[in-house]
Protein backbone atom coordinates (compact mmCIF):
# COMPACT_ATOMS: atom_id res chain seq x y z
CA UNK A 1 0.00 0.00 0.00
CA UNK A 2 1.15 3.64 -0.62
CA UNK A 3 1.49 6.37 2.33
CA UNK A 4 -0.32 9.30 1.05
CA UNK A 5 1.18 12.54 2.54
CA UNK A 6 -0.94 15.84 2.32
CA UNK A 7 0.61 19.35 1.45
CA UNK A 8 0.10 20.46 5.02
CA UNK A 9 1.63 17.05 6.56
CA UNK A 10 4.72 17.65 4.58
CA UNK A 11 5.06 21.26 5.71
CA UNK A 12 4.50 20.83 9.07
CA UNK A 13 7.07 18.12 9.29
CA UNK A 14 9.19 20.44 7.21
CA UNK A 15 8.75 23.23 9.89
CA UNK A 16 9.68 21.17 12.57
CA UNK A 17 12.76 19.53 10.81
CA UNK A 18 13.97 23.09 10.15
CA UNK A 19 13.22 24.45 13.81
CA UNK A 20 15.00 21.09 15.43
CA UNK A 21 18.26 21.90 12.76
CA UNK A 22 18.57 25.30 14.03
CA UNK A 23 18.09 24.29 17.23
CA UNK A 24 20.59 21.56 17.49
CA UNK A 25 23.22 23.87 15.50
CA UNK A 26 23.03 26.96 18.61
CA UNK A 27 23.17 24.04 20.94
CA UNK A 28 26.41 22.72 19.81
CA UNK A 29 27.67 26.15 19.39
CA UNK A 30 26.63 26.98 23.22
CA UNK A 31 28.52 23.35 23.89
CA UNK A 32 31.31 24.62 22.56
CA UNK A 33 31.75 27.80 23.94
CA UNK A 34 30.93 25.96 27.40
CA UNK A 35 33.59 23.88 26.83
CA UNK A 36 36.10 26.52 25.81
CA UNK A 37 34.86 28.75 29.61
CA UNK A 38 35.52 25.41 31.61
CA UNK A 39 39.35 25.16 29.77
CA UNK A 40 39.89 28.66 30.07
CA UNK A 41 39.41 28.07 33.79
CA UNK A 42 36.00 30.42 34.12
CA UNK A 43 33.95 29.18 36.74
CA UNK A 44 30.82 30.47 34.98
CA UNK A 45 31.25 27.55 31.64
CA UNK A 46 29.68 25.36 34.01
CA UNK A 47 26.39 27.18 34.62
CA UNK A 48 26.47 28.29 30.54
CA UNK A 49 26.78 24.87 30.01
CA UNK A 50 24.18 23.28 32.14
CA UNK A 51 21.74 26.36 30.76
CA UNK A 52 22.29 25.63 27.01
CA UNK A 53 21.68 21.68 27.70
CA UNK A 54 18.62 21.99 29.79
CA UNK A 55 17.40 24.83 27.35
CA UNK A 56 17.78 22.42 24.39
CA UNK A 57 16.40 19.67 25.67
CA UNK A 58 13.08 21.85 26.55
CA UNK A 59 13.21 23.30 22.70
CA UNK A 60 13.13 19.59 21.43
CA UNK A 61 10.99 18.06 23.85
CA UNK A 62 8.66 21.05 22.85
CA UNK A 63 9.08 20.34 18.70
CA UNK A 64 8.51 16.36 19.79
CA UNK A 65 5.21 17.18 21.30
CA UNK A 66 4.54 19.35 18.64
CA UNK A 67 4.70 17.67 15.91
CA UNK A 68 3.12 14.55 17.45
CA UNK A 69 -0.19 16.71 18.65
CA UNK A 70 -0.49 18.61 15.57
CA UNK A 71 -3.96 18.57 14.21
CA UNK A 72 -2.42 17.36 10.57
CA UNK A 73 -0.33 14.62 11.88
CA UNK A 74 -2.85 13.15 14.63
CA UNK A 75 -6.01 12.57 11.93
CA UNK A 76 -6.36 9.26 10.71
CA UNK A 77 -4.02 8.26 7.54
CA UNK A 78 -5.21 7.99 4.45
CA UNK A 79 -3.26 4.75 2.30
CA UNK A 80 -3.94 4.43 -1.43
CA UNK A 81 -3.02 0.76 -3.64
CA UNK A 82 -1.27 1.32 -6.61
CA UNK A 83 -4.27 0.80 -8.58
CA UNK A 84 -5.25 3.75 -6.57
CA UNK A 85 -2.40 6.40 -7.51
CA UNK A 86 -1.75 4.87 -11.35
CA UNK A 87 -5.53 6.76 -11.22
CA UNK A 88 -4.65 9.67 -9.43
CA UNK A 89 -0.89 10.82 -10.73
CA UNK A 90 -1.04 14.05 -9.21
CA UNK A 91 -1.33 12.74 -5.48
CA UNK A 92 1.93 13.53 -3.63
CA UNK A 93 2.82 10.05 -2.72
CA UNK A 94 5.83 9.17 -0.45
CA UNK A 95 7.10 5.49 -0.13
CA UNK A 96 5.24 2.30 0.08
C-alpha cells in the first residue's frame, strides 16, 4: 500500500525539521563555547553549560510534542493501492 502525505503534513514536518536543525546547531555552538569557559578556567562555563543543555532539551521536547499533537499529523491516515495512484498521478505520494 502507498502512504499518502498531504501538502500540510509535509510542511509541518518540514517546519519542525527546520526548527529542530537550528536548534541543534546553537546548541552545539553553546557546547562549545561551554567547553572553551571550563578550559579557560572560568567558573561560569559550568552554569552556561548546564543552561544551554537543559534549554535544548526543553526546545526539542517542545518540537517532539509538537509535531506529534499537531492537528495534521494526529487525523487518521489515508493509504492508497497502486491501482489507486496509477488513477490519481497528481497525489503527492511518499514510499510504500
Amino acid at each position: 500500500m502507498w502512504r499518502v502525505w498531504s501538502p500540510a503534513e509535509l510542511e509541518q514536518r518540514a517546519v519542525v525539521k527546520r526548527y529542530m536543525t537550528i536548534t541543534t546547531c546553537f546548541a552545539v555552538v553553546g557546547i562549545l563555547f561551554g567547553v572553551f569557559l571550563i578550559a579557560s578556567g572560568n567558573s561560569g562555563g559550568w552554569i552556561f553549560l548546564a543552561l544551554v543543555v537543559v534549554i535544548y532539551a526543553g526546545l526539542a521536547m517542545f518540537l517532539n510534542i509538537m509535531r506529534k499533537n499537531s492537528p495534521v499529523t494526529s487525523r487518521p491516515r489515508i493509504t492508497m493501492t497502486r491501482a489507486d495512484c496509477i488513477a490519481f498521478p497528481r497525489v503527492m505520494v511518499m514510499g510504500w
